[in-house]
N, C-alpha and C. Protein backbone atom coordinates (compact mmCIF):
# COMPACT_ATOMS: atom_id res chain seq x y z
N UNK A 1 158.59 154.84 72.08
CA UNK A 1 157.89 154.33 73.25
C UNK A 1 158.91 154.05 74.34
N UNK A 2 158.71 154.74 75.38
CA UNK A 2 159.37 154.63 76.38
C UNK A 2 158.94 153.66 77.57
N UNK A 3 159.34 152.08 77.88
CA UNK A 3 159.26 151.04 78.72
C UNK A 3 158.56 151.45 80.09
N UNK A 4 159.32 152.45 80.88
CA UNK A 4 158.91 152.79 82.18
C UNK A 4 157.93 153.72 82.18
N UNK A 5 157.72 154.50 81.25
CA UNK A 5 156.46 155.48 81.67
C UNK A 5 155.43 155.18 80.80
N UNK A 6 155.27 153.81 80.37
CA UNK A 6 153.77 153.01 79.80
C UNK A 6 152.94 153.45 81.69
N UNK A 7 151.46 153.82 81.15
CA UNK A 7 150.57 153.60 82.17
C UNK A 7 149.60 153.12 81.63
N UNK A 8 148.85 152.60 82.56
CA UNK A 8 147.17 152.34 81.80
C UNK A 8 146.27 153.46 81.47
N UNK A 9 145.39 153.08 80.65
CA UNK A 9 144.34 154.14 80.27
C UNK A 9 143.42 154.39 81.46
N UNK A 10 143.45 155.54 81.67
CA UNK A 10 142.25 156.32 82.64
C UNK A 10 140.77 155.43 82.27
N UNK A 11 140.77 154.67 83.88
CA UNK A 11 139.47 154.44 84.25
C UNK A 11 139.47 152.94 83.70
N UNK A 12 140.52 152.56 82.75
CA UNK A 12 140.48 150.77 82.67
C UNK A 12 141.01 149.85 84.05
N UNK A 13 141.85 150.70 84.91
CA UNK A 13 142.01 149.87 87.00
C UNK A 13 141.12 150.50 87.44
N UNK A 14 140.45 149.19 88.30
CA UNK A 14 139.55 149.95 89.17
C UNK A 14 140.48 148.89 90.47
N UNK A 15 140.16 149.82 91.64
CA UNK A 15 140.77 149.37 93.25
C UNK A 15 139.97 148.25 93.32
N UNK A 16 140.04 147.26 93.96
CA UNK A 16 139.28 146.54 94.52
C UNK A 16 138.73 146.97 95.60
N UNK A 17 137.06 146.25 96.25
CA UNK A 17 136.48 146.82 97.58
C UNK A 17 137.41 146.10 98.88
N UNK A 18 137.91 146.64 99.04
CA UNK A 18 138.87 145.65 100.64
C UNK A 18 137.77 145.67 101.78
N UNK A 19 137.43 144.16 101.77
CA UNK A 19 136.52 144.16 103.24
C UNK A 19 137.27 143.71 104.35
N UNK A 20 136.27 143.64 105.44
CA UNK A 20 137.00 143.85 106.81
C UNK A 20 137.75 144.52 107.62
N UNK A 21 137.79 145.78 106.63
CA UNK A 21 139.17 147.17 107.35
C UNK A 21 138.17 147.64 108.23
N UNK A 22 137.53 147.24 109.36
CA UNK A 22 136.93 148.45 110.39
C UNK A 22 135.63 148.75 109.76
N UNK A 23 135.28 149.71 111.15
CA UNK A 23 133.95 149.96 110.95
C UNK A 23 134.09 151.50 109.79
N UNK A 24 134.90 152.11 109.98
CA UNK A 24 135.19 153.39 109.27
C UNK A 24 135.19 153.30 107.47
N UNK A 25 135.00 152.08 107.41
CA UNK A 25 135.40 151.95 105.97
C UNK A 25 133.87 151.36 105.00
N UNK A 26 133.23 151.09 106.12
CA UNK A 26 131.78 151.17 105.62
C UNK A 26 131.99 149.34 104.75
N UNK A 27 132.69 149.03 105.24
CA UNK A 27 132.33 147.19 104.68
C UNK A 27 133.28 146.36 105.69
N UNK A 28 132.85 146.82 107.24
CA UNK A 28 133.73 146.13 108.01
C UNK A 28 132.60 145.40 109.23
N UNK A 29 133.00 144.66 110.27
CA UNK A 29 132.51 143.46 110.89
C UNK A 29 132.13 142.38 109.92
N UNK A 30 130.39 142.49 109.81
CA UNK A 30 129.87 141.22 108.29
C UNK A 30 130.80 141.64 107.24
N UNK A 31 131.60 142.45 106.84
CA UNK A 31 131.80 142.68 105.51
C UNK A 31 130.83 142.64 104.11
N UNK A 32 129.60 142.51 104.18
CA UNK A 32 128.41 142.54 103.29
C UNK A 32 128.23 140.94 103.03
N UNK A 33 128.27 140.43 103.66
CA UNK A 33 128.18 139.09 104.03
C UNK A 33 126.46 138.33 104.42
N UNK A 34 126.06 139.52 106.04
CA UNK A 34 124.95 139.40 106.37
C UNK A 34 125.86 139.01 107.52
N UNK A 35 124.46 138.42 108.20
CA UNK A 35 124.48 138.15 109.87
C UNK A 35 124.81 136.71 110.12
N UNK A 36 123.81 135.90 109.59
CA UNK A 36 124.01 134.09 110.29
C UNK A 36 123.91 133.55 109.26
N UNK A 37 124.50 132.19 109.33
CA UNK A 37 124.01 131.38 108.32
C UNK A 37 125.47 131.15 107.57
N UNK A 38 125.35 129.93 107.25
CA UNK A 38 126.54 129.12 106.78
C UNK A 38 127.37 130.10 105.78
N UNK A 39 126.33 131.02 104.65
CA UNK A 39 127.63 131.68 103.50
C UNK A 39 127.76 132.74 104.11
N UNK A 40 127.51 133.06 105.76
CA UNK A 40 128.69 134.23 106.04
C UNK A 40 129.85 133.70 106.90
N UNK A 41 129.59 132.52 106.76
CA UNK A 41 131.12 132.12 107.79
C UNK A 41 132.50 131.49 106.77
N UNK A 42 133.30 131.37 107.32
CA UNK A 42 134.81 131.16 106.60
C UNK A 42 134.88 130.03 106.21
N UNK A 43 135.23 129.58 105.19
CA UNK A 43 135.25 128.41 104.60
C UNK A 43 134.11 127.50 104.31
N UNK A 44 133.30 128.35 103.93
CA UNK A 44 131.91 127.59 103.51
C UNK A 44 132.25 127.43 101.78
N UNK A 45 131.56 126.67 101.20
CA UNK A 45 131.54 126.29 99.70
C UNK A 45 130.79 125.63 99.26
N UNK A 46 129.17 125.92 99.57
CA UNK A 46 128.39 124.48 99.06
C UNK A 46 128.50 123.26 97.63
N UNK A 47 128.23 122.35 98.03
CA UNK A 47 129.05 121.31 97.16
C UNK A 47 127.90 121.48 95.84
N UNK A 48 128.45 120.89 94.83
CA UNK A 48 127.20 121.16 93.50
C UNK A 48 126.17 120.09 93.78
N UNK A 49 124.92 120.42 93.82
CA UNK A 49 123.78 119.76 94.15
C UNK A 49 123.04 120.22 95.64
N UNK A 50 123.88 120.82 96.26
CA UNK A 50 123.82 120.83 97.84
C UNK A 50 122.15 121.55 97.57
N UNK A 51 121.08 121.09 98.43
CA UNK A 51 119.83 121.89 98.61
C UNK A 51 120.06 122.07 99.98
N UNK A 52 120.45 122.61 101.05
CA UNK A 52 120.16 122.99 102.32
C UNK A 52 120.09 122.14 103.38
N UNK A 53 120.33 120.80 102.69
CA UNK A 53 120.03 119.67 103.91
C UNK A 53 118.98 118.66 103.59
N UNK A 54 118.14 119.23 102.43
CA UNK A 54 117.29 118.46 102.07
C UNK A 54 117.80 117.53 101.23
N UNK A 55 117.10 116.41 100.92
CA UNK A 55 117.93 115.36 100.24
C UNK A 55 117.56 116.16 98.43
N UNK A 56 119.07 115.50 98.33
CA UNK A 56 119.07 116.49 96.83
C UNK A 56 118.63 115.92 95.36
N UNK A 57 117.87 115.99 94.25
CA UNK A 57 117.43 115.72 93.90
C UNK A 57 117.98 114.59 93.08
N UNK A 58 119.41 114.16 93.06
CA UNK A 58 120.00 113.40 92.25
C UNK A 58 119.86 112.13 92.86
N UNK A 59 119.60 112.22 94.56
CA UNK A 59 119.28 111.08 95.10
C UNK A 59 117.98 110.42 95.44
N UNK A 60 116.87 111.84 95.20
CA UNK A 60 115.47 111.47 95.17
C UNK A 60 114.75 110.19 93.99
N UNK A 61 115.38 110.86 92.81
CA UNK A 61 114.81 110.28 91.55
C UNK A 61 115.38 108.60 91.21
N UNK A 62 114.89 107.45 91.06
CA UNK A 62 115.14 106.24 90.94
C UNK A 62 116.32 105.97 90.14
N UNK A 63 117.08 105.37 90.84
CA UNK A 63 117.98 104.66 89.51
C UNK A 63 117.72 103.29 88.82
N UNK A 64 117.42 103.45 87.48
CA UNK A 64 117.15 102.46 86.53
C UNK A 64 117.70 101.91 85.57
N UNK A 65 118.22 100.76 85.32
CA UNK A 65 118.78 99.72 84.38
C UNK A 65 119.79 99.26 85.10
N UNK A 66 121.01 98.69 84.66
CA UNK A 66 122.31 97.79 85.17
C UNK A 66 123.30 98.56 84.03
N UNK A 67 124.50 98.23 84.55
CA UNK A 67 125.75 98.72 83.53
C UNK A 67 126.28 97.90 83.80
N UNK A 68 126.81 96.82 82.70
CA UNK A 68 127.62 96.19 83.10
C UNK A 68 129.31 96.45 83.25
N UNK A 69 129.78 96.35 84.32
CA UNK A 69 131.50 96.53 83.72
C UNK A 69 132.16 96.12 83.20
N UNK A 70 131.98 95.05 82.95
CA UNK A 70 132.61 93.50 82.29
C UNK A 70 132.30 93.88 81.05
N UNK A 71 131.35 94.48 80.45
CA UNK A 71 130.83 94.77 78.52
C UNK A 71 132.04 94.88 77.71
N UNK A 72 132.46 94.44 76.85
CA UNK A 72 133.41 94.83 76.08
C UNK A 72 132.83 95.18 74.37
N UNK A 73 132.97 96.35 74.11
CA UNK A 73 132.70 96.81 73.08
C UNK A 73 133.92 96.67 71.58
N UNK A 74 132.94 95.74 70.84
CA UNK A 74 133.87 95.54 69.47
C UNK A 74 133.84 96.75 68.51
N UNK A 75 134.74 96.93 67.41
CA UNK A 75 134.81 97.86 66.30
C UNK A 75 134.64 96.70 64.91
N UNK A 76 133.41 96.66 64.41
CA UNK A 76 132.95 95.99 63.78
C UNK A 76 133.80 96.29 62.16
N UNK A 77 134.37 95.28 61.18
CA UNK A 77 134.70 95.39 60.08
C UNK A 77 134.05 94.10 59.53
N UNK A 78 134.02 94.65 58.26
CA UNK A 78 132.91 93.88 57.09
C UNK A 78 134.11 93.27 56.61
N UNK A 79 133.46 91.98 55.49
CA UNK A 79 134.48 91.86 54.65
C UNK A 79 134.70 92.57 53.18
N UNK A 80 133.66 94.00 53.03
CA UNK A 80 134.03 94.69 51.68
C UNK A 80 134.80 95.84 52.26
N UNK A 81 134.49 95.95 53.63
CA UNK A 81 135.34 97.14 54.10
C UNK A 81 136.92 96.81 53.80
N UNK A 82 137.23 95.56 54.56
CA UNK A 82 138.52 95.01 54.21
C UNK A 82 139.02 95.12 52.75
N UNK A 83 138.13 94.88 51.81
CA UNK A 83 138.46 94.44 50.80
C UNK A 83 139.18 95.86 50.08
N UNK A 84 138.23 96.68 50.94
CA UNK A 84 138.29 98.01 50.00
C UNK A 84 139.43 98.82 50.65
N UNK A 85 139.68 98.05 52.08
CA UNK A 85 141.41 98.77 52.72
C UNK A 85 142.63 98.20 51.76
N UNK A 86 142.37 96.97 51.65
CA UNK A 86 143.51 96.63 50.12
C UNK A 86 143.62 97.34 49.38
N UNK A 87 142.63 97.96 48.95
CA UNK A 87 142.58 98.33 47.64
C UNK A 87 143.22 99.64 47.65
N UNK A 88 142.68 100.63 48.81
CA UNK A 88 143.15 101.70 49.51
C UNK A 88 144.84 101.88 49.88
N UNK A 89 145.50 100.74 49.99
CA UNK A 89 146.82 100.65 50.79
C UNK A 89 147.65 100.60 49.51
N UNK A 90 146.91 99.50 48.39
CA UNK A 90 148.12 99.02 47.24
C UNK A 90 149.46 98.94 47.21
N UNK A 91 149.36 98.21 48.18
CA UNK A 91 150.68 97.39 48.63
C UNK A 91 149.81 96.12 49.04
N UNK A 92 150.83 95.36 48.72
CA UNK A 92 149.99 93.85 48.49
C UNK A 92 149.92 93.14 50.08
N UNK A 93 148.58 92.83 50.50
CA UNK A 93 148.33 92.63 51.88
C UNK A 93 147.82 91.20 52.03
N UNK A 94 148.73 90.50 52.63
CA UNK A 94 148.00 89.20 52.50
C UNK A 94 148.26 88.71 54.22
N UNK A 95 148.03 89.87 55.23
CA UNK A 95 147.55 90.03 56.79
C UNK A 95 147.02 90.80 57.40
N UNK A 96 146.00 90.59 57.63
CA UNK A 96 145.01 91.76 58.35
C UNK A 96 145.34 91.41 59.81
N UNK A 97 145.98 92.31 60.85
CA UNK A 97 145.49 92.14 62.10
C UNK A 97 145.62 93.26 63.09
N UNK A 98 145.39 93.48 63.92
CA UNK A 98 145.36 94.91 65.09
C UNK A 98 146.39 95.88 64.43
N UNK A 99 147.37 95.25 64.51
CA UNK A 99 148.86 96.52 64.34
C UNK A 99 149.02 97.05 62.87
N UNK A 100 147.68 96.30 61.45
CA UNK A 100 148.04 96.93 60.39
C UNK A 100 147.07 98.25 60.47
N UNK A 101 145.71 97.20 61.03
CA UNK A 101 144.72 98.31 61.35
C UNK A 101 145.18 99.90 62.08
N UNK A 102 145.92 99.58 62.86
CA UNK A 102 146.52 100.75 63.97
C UNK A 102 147.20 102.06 63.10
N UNK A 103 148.30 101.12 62.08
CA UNK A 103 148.88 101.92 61.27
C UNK A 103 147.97 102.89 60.32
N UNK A 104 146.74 102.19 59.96
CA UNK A 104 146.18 102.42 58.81
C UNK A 104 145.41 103.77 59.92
N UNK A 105 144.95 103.52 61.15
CA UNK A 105 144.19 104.89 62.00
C UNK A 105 142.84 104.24 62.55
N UNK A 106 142.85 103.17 61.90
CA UNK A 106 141.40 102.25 62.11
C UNK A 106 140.84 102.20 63.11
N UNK A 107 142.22 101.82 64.21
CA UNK A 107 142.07 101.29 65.54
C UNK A 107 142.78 101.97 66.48
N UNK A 108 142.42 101.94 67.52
CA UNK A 108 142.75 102.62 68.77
C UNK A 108 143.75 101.99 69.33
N UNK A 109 144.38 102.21 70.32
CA UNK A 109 145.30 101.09 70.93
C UNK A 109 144.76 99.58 71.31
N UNK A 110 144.00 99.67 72.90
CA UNK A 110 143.32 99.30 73.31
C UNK A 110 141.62 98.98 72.78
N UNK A 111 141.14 98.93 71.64
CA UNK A 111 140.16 98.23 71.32
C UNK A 111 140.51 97.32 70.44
N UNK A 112 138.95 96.32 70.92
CA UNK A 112 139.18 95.10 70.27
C UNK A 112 138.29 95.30 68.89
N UNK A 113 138.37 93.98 67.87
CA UNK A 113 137.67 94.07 66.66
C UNK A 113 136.97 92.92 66.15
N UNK A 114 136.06 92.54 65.18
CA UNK A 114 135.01 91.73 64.84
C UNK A 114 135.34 91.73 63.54
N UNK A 115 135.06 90.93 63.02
CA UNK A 115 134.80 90.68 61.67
C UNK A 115 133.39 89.77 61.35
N UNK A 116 132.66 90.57 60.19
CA UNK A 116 131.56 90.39 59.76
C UNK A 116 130.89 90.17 58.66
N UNK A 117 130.50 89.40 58.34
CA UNK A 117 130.58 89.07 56.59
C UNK A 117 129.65 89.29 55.57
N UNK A 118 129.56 90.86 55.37
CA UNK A 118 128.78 91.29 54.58
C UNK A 118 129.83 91.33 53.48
N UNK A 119 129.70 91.70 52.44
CA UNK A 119 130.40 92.05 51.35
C UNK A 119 131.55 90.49 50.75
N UNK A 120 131.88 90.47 49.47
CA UNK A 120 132.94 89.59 49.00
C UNK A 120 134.35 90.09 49.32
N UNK A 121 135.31 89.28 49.77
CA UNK A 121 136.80 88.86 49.23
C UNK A 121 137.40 88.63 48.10
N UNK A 122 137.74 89.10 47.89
CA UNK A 122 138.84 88.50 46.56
C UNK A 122 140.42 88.14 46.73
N UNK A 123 140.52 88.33 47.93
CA UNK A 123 142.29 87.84 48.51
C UNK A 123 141.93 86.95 49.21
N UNK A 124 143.27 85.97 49.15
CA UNK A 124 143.80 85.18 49.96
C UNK A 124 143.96 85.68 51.15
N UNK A 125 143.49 86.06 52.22
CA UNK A 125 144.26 86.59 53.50
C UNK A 125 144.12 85.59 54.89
N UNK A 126 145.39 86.00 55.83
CA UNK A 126 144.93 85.43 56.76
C UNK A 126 144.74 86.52 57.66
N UNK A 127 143.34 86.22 58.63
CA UNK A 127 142.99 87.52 59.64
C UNK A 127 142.93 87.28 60.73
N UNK A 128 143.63 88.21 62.05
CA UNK A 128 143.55 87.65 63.17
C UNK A 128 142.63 88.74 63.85
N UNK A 129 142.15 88.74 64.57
CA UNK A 129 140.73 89.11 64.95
C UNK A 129 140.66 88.84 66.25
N UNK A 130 139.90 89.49 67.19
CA UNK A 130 138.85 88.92 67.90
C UNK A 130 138.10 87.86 67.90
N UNK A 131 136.88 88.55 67.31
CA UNK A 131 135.91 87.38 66.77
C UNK A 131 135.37 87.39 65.29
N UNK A 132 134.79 86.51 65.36
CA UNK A 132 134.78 86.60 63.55
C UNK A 132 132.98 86.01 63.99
N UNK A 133 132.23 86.62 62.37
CA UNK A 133 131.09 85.78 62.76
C UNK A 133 130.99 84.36 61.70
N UNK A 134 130.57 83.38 62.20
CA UNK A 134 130.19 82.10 60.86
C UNK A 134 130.37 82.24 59.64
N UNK A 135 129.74 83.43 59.10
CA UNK A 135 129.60 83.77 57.68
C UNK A 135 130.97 84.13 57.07
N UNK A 136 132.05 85.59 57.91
CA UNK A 136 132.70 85.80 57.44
C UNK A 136 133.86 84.78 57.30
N UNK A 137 133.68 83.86 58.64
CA UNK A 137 134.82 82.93 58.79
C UNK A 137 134.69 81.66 57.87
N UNK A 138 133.58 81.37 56.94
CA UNK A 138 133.48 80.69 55.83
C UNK A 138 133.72 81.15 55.08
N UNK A 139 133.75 82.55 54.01
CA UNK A 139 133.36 83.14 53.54
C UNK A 139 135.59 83.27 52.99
N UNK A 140 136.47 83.77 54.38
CA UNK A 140 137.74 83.97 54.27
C UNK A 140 138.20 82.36 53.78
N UNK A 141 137.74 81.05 54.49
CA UNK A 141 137.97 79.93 54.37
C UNK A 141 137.71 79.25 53.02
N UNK A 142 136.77 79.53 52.19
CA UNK A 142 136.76 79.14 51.08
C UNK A 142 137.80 79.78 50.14
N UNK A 143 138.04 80.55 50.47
CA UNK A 143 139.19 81.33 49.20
C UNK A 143 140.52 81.24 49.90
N UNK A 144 140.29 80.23 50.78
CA UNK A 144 141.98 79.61 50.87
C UNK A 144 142.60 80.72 51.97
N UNK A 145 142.09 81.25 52.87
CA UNK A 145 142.53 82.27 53.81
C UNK A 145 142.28 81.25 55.12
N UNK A 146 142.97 82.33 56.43
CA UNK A 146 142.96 81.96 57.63
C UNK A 146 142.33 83.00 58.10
N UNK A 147 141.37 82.19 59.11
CA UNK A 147 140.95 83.11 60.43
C UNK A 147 141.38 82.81 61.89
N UNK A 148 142.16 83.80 62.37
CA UNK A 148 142.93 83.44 63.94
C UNK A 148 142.44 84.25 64.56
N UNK A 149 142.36 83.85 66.04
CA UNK A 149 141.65 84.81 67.26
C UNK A 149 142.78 84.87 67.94
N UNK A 150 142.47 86.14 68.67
CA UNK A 150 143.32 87.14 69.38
C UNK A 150 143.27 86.43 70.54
């Protein structure tokens, strides 16, 4: 195979149509454009939604409910989930908080977490948390654990 005399296969280039060369070239003045109207002039681009001037339908239709910005969304853990990340790690864990979770893949950087007290404990732990609900935060407290907020 010789570098310089590679060509393409017959009929895979096609020329492009060059508009605006003159009238002789059969796609010159409009260039196939048309006559008036905004998409034959230069630098037109209607925006996405654009209807013609009419109001566009994203602004016709009602907007309904509130969002709050302020919402902060928890990543809810049980206390059998926990129980069962001990068990999972086997290495002896007697601190649960953001940065073991992180290691473990649990948690994201930036989110926060809950604790919730479905399921039993069987460790001593102390957990620092967010929020905790009543149940679980009795629940760590009777078996001689701590619950700390973030």
């Amino acid at each position: 195979m010789i570098l310089n005399k590679l060509t393409p296969r017959l009929g895979s280039n096609k020329k492009n149509k060059r508009l605006g060369r003159g009238q002789g070239s059969g796609t010159g003045k409009t260039s196939t454009r048309g006559d008036k109207g905004a998409k034959s002039r230069s630098g037109n681009s209607n925006k996405l939604g654009f209807e013609g001037g009419q109001m566009p339908l994203h602004k016709r239709i009602p907007k309904l409910g509130f969002k709050n910005i302020n919402n902060k969304t928890y990543k809810i853990f049980n206390l059998d989930q926990i129980e069962y990340i001990i068990h999972m790690v086997q290495v002896k864990i007697n601190l649960i908080n953001k940065n073991v979770l992180r290691k473990l893949g649990l948690l994201k950087k930036k989110e926060c977490f809950k604790i919730l007290g479905r399921g039993e404990l069987t460790h001593k732990l102390t957990i620092w948390a967010h929020k905790f609900s009543k149940k679980a935060s009795l629940k760590i407290q009777k078996l001689g654990g701590k619950t700390e907020s973030l």
